[in-house]
PDB file of N, CA and C in Angstrom:
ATOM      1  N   UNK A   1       5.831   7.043  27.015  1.00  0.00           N
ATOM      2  CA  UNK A   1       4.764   7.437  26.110  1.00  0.00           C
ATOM      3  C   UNK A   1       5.342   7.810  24.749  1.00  0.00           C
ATOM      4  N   UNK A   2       4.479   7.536  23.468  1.00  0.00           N
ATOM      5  CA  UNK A   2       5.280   7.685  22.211  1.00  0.00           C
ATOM      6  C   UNK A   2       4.292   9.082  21.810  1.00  0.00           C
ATOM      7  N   UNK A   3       4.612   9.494  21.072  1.00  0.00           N
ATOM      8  CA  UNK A   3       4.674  10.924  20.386  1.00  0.00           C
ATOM      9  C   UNK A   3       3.316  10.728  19.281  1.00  0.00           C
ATOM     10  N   UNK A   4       2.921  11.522  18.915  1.00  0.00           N
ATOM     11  CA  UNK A   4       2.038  11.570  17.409  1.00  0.00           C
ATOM     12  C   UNK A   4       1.645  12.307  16.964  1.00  0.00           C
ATOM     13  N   UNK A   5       1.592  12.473  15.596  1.00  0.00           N
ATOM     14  CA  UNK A   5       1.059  13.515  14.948  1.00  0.00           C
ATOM     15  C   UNK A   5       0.226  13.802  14.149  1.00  0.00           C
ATOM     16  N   UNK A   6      -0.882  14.735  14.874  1.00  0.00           N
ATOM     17  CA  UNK A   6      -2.119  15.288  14.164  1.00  0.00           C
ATOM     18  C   UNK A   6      -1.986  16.544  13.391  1.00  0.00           C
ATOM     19  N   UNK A   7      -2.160  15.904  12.283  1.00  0.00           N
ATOM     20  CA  UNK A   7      -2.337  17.246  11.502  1.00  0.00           C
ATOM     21  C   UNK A   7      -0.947  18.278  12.129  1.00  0.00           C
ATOM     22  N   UNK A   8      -0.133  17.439  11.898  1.00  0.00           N
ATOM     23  CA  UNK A   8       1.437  18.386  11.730  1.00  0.00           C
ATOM     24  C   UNK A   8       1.736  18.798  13.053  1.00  0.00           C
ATOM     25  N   UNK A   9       0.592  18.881  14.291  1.00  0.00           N
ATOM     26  CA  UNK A   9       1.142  19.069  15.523  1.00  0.00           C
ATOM     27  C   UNK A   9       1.746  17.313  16.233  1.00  0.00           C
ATOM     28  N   UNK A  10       2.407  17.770  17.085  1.00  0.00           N
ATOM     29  CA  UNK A  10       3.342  16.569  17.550  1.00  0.00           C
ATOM     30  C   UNK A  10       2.713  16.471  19.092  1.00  0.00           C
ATOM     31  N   UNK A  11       2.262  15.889  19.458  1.00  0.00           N
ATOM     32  CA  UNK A  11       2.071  15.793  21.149  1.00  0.00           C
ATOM     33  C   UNK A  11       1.976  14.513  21.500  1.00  0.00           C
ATOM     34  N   UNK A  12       2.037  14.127  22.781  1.00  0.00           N
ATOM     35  CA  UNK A  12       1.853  12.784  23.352  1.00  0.00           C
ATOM     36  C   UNK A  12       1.026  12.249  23.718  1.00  0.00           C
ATOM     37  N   UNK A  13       1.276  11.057  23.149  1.00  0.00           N
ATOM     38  CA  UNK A  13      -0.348   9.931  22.609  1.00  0.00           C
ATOM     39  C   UNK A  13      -0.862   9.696  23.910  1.00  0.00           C
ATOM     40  N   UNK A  14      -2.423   9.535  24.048  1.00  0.00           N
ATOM     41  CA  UNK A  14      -2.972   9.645  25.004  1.00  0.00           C
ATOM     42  C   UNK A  14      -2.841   8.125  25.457  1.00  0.00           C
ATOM     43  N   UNK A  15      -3.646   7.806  26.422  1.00  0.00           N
ATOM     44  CA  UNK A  15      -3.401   6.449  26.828  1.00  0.00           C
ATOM     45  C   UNK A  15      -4.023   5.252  25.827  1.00  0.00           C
ATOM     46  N   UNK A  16      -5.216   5.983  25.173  1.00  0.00           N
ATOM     47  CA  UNK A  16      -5.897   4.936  24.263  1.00  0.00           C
ATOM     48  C   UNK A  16      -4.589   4.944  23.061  1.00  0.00           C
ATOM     49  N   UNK A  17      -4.307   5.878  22.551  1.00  0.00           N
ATOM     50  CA  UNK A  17      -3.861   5.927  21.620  1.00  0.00           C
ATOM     51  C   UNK A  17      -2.217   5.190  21.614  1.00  0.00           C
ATOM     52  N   UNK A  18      -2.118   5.162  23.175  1.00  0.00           N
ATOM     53  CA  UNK A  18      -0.867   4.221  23.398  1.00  0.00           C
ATOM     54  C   UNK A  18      -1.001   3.237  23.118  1.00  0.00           C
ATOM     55  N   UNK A  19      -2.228   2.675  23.596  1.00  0.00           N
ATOM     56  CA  UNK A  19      -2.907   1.501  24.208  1.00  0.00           C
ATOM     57  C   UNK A  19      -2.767   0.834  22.164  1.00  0.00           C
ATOM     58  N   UNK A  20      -2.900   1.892  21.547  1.00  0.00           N
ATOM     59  CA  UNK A  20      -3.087   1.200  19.611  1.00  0.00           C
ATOM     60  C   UNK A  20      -1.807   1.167  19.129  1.00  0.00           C
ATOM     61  N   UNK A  21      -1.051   2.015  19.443  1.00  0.00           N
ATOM     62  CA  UNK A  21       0.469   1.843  19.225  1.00  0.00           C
ATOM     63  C   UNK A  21       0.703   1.228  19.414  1.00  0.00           C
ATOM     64  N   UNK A  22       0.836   0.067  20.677  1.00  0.00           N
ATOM     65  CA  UNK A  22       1.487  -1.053  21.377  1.00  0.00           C
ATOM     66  C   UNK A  22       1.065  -1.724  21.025  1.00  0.00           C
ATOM     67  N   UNK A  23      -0.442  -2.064  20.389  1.00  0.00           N
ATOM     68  CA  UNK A  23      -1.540  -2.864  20.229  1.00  0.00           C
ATOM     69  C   UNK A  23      -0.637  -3.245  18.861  1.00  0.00           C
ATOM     70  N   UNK A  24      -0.012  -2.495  17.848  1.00  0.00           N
ATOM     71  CA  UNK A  24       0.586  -2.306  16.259  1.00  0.00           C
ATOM     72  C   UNK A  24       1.279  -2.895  15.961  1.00  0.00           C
ATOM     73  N   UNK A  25       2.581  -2.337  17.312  1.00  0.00           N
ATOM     74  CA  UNK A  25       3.694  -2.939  17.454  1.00  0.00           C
ATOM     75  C   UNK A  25       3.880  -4.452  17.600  1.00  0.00           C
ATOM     76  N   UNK A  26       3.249  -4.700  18.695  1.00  0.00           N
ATOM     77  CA  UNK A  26       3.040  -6.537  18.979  1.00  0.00           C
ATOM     78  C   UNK A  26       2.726  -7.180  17.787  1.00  0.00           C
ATOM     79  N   UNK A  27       1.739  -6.785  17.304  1.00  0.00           N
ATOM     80  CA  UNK A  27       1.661  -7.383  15.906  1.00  0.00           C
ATOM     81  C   UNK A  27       2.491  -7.586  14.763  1.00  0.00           C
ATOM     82  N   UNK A  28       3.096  -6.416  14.815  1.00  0.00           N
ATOM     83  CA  UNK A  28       4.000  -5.908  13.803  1.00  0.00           C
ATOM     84  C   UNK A  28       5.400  -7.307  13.793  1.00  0.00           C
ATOM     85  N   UNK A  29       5.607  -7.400  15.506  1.00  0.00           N
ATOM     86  CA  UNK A  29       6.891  -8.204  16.032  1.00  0.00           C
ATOM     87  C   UNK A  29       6.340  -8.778  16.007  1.00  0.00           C
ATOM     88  N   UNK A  30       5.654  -9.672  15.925  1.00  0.00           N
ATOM     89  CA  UNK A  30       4.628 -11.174  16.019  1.00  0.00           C
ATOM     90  C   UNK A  30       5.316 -11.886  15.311  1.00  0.00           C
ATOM     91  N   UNK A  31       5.991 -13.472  15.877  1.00  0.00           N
ATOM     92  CA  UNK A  31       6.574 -14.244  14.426  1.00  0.00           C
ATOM     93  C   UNK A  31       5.941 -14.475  13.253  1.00  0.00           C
ATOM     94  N   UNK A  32       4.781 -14.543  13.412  1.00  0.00           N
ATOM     95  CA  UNK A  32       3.661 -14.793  12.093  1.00  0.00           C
ATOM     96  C   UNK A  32       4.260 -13.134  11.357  1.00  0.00           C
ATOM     97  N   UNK A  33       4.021 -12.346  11.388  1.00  0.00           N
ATOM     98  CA  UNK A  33       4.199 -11.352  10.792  1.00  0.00           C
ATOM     99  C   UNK A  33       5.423 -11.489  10.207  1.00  0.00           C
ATOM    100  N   UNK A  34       6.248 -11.446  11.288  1.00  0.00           N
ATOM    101  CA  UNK A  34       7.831 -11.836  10.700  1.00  0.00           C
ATOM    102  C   UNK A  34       7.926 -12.573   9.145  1.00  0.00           C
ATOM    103  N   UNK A  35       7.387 -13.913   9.820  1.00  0.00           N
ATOM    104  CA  UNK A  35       7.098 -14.842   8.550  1.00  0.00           C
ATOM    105  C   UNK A  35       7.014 -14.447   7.669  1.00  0.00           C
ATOM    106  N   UNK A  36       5.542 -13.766   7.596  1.00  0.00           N
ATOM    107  CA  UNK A  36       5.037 -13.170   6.319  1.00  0.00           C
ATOM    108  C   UNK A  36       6.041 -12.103   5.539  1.00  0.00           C
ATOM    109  N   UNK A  37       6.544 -11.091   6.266  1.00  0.00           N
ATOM    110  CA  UNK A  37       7.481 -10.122   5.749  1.00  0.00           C
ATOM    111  C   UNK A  37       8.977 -11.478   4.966  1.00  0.00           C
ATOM    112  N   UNK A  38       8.868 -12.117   5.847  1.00  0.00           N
ATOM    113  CA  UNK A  38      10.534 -13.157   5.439  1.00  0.00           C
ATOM    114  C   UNK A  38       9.792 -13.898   3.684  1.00  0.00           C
ATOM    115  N   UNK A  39       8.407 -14.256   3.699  1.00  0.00           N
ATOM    116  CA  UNK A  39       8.346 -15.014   2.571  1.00  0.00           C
ATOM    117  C   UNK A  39       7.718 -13.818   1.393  1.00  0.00           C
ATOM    118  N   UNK A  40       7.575 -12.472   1.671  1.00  0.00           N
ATOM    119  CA  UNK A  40       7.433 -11.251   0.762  1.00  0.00           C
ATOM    120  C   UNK A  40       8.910 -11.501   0.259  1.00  0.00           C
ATOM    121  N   UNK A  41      10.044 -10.904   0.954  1.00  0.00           N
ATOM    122  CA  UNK A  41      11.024 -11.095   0.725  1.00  0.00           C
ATOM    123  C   UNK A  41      11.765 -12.070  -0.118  1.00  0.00           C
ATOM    124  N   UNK A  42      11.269 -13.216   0.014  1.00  0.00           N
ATOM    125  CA  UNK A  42      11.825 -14.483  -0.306  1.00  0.00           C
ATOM    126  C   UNK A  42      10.815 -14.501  -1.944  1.00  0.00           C
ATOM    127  N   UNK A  43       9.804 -14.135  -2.479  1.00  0.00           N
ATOM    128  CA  UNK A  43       9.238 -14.612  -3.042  1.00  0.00           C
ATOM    129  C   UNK A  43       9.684 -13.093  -4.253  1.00  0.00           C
ATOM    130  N   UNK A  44       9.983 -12.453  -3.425  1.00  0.00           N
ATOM    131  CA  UNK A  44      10.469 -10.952  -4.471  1.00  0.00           C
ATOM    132  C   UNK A  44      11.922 -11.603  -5.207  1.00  0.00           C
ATOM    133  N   UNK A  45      12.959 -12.065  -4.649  1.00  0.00           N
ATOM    134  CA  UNK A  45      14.165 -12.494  -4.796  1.00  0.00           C
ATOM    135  C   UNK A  45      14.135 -13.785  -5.923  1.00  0.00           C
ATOM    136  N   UNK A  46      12.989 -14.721  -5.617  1.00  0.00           N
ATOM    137  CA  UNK A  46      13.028 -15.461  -6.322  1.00  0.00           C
ATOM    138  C   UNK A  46      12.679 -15.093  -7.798  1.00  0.00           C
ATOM    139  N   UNK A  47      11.378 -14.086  -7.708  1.00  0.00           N
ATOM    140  CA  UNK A  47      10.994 -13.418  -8.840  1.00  0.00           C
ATOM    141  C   UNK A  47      12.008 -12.447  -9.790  1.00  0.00           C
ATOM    142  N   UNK A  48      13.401 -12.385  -8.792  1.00  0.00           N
ATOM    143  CA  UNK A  48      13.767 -11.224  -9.513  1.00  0.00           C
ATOM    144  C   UNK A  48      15.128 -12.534 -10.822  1.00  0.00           C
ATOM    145  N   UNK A  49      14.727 -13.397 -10.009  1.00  0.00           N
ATOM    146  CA  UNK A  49      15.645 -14.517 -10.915  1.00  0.00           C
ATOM    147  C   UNK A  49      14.995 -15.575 -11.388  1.00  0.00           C
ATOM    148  N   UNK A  50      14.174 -15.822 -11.609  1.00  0.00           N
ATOM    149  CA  UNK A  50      13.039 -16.683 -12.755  1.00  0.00           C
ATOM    150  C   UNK A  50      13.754 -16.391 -13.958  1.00  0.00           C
ATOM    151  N   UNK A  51      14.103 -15.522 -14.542  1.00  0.00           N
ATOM    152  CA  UNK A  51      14.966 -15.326 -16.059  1.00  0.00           C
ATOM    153  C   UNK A  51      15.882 -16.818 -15.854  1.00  0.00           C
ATOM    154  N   UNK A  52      16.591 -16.465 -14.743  1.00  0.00           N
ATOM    155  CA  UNK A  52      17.613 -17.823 -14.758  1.00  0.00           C
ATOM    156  C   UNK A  52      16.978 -19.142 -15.144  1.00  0.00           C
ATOM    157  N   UNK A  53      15.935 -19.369 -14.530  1.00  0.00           N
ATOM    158  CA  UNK A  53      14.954 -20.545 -15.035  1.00  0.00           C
ATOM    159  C   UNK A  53      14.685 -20.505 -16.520  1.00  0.00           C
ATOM    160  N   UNK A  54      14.063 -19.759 -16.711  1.00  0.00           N
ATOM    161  CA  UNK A  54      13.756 -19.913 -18.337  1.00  0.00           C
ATOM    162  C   UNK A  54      14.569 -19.608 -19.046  1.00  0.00           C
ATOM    163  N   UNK A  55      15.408 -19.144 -18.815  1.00  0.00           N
ATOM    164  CA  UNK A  55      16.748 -19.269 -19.846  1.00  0.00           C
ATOM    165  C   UNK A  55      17.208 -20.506 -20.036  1.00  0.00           C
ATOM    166  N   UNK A  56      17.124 -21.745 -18.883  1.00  0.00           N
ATOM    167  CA  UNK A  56      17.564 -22.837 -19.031  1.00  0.00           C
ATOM    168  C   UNK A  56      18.839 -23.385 -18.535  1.00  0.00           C
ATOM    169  N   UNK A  57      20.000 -22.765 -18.464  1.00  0.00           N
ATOM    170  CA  UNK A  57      21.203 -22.760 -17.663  1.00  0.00           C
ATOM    171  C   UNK A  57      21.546 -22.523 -16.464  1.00  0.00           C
ATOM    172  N   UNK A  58      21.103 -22.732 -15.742  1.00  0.00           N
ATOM    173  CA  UNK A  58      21.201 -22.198 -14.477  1.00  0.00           C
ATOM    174  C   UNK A  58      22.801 -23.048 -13.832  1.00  0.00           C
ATOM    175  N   UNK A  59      23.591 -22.558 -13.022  1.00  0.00           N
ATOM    176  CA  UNK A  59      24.767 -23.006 -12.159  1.00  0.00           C
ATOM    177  C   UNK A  59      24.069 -23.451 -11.189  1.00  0.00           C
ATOM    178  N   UNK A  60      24.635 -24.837 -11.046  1.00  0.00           N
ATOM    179  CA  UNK A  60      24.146 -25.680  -9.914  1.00  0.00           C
ATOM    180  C   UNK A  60      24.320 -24.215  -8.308  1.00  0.00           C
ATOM    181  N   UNK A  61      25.158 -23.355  -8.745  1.00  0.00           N
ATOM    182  CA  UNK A  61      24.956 -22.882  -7.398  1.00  0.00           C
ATOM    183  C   UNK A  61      24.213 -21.572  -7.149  1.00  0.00           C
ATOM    184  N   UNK A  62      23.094 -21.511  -8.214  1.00  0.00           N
ATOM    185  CA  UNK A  62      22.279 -20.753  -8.719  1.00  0.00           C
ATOM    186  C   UNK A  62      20.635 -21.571  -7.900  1.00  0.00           C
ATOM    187  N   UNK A  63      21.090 -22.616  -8.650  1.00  0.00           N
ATOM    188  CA  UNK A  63      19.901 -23.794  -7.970  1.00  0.00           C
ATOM    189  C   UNK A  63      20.053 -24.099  -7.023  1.00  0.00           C
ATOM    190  N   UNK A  64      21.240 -24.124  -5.859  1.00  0.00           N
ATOM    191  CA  UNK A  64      21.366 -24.441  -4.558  1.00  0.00           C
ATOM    192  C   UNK A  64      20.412 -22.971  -3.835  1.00  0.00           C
ATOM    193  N   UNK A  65      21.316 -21.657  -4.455  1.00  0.00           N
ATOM    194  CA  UNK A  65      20.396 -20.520  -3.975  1.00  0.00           C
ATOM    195  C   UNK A  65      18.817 -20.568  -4.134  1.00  0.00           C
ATOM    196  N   UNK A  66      18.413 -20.598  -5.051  1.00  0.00           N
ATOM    197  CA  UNK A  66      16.833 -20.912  -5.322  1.00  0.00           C
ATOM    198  C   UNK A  66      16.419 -21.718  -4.365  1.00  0.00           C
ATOM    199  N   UNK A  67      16.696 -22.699  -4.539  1.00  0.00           N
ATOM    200  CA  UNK A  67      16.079 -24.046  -3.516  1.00  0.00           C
ATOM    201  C   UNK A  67      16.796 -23.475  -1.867  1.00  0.00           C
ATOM    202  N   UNK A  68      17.423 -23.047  -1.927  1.00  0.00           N
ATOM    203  CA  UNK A  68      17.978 -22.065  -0.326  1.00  0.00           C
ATOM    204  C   UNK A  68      16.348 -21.456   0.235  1.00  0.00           C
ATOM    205  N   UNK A  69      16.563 -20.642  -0.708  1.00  0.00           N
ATOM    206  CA  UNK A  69      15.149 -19.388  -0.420  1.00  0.00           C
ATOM    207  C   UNK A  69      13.785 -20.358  -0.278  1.00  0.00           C
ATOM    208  N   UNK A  70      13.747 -21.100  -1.136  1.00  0.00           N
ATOM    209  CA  UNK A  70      12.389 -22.164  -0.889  1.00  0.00           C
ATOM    210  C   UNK A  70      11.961 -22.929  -0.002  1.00  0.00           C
ATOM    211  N   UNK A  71      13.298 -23.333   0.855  1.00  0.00           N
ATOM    212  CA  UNK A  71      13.720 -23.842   2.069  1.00  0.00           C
ATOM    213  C   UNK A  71      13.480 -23.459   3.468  1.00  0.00           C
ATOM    214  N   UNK A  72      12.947 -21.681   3.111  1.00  0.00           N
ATOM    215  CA  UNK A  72      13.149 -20.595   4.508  1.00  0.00           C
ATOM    216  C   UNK A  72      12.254 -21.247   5.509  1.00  0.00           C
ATOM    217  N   UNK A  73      11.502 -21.662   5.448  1.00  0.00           N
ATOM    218  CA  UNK A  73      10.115 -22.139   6.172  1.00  0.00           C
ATOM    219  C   UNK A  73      10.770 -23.315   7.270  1.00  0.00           C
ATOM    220  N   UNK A  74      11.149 -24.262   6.496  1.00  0.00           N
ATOM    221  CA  UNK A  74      11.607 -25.384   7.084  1.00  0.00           C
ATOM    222  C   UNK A  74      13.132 -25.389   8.106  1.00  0.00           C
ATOM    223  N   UNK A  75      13.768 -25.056   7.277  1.00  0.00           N
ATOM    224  CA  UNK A  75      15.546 -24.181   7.793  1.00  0.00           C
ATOM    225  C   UNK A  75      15.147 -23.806   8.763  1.00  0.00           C
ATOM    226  N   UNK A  76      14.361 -22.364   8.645  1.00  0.00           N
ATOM    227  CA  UNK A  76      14.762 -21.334  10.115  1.00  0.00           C
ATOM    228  C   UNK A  76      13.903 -21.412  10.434  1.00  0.00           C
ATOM    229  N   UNK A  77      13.716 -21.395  11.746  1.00  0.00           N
ATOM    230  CA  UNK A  77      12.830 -20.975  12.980  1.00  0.00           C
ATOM    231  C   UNK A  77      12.466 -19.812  12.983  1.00  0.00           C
ATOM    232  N   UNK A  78      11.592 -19.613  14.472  1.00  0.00           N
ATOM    233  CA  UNK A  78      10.740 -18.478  14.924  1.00  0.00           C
ATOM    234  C   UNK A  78      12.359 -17.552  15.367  1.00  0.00           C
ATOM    235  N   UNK A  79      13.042 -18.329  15.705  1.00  0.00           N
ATOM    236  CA  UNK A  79      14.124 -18.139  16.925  1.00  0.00           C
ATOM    237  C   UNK A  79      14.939 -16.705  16.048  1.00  0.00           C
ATOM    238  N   UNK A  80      15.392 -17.680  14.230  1.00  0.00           N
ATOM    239  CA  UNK A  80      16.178 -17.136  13.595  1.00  0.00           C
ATOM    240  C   UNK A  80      15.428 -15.384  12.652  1.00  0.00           C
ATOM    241  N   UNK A  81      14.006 -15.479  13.043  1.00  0.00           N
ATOM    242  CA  UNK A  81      14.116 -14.410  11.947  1.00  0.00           C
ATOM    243  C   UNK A  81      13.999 -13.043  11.852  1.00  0.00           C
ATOM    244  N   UNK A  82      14.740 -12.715  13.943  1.00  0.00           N
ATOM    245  CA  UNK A  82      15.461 -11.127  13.613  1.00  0.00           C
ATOM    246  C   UNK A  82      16.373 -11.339  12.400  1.00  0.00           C
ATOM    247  N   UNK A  83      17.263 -12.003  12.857  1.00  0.00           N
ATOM    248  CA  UNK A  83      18.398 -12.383  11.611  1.00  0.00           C
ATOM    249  C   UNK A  83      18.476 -12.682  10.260  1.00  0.00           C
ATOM    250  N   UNK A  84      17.143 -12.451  10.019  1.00  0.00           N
ATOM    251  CA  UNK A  84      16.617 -12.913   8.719  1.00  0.00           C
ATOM    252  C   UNK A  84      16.511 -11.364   8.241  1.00  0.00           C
ATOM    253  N   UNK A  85      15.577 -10.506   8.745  1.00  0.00           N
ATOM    254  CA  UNK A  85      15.311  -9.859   8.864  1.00  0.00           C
ATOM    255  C   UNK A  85      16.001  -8.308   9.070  1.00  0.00           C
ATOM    256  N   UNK A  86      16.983  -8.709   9.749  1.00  0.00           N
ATOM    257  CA  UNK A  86      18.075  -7.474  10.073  1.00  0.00           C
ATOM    258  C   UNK A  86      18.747  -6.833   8.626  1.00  0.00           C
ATOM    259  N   UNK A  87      19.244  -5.156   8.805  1.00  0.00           N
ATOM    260  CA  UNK A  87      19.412  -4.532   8.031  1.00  0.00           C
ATOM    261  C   UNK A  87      20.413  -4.002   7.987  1.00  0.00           C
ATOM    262  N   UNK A  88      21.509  -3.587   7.173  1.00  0.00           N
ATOM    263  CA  UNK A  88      22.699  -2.822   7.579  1.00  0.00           C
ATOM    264  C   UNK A  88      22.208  -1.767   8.263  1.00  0.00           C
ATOM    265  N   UNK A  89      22.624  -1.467   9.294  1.00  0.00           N
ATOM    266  CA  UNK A  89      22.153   0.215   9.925  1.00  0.00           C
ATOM    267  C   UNK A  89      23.771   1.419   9.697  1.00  0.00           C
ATOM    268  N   UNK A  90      24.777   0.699   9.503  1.00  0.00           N
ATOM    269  CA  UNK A  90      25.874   2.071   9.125  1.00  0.00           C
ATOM    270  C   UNK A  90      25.737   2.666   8.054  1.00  0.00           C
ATOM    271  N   UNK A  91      25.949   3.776   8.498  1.00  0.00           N
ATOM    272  CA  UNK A  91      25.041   4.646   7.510  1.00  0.00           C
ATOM    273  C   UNK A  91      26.291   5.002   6.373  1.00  0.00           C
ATOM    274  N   UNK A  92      27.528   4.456   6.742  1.00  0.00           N
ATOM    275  CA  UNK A  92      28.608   5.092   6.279  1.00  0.00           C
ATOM    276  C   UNK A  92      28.835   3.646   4.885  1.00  0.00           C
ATOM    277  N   UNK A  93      28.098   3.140   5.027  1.00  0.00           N
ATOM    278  CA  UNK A  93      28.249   1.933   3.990  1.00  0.00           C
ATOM    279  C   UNK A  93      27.705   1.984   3.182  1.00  0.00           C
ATOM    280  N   UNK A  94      28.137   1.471   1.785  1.00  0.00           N
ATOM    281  CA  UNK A  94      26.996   0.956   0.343  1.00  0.00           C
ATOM    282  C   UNK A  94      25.876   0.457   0.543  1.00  0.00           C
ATOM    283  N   UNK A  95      25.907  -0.350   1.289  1.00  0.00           N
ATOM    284  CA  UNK A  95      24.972  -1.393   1.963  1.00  0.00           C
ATOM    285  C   UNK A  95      23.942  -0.982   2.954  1.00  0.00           C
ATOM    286  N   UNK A  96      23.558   0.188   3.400  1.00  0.00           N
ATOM    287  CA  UNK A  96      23.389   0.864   4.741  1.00  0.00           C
ATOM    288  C   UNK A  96      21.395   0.637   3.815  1.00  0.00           C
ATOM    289  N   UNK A  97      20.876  -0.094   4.690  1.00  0.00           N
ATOM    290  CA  UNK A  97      19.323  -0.290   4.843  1.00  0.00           C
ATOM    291  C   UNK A  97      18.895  -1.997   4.091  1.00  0.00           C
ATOM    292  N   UNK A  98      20.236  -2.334   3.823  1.00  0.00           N
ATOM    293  CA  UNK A  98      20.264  -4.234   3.101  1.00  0.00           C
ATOM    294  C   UNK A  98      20.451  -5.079   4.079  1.00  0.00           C
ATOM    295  N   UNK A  99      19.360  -5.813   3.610  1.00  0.00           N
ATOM    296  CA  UNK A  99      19.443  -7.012   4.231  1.00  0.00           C
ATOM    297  C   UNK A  99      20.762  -7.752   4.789  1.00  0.00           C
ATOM    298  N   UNK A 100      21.037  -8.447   5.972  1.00  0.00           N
ATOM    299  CA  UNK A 100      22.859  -8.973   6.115  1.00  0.00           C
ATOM    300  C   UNK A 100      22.561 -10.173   6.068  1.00  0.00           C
ATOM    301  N   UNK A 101      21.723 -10.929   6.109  1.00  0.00           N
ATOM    302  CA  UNK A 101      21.761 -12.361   6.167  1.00  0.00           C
ATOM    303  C   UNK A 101      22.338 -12.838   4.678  1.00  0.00           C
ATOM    304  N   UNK A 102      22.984 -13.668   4.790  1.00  0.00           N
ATOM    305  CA  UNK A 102      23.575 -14.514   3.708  1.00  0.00           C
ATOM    306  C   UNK A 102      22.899 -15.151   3.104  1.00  0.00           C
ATOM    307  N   UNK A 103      21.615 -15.418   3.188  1.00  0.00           N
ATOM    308  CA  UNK A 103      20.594 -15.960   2.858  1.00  0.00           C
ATOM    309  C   UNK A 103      20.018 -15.277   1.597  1.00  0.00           C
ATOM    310  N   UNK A 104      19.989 -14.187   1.492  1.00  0.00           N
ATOM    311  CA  UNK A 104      19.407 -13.312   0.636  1.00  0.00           C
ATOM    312  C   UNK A 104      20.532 -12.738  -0.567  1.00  0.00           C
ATOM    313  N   UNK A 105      21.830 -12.931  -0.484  1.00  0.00           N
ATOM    314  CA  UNK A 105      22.684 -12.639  -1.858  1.00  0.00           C
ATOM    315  C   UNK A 105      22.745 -13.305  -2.341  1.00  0.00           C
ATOM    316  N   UNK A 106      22.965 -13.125  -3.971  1.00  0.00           N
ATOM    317  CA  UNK A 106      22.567 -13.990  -4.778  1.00  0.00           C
ATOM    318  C   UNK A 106      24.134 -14.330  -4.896  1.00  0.00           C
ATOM    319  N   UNK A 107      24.008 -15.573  -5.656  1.00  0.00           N
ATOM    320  CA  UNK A 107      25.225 -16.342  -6.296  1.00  0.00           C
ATOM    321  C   UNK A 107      25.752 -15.165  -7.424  1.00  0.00           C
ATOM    322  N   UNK A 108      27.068 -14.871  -7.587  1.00  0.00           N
ATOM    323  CA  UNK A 108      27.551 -14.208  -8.490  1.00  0.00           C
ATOM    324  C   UNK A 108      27.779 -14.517 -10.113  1.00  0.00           C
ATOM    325  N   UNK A 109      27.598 -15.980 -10.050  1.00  0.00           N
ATOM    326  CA  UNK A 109      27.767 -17.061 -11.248  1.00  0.00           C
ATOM    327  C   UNK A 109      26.308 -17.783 -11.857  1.00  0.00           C
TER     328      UNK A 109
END
């Protein structure tokens, strides 16, 4: 049974209220959902480098990345997108709540 909190008290969720938790969760893990969270992601990243576009110069391995991310749909599967998805969890790192897939760093050039 999972926990919840009303109004600052903490007690354990009744059966309906399990019954919506679980109901959340499934959804939440649903590959469609996945999806959707993978092409938020994908469409933030691309946005954050559009400058590169209109500036006009882009490094062919600037444009391999772009067209990478545009690709996510077709590339990966249902199979791949814990891995898409996964986060540094050490907490002792720079990196600790980033994305690890290689998919998502940008070209340095």
């Amino acid at each position: 049974m999972s926990k919840v909190n009303v109004n600052g008290l903490v007690r354990e969720a009744t059966a309906e209220e399990q019954a919506e938790i679980d109901a959340r969760e499934t959804a939440y893990n649903s590959n469609a959902e996945k999806l959707n969270r993978i092409k938020s992601i994908r469409i933030e990243k691309l946005r954050e480098t559009d400058w590169w576009v209109f500036r006009g110069e882009m490094t062919d391995e600037q444009k391999a990345w772009r067209k990478s991310l545009r690709d996510i749909p077709t590339t990966f599967s249902a199979s791949n997108y814990d891995a898409l998805l996964a986060k540094e969890t050490d907490k002792t790192k720079d990196t600790y709540g980033q994305l690890t897939h290689s998919i998502w760093t940008q070209p340095t050039s």
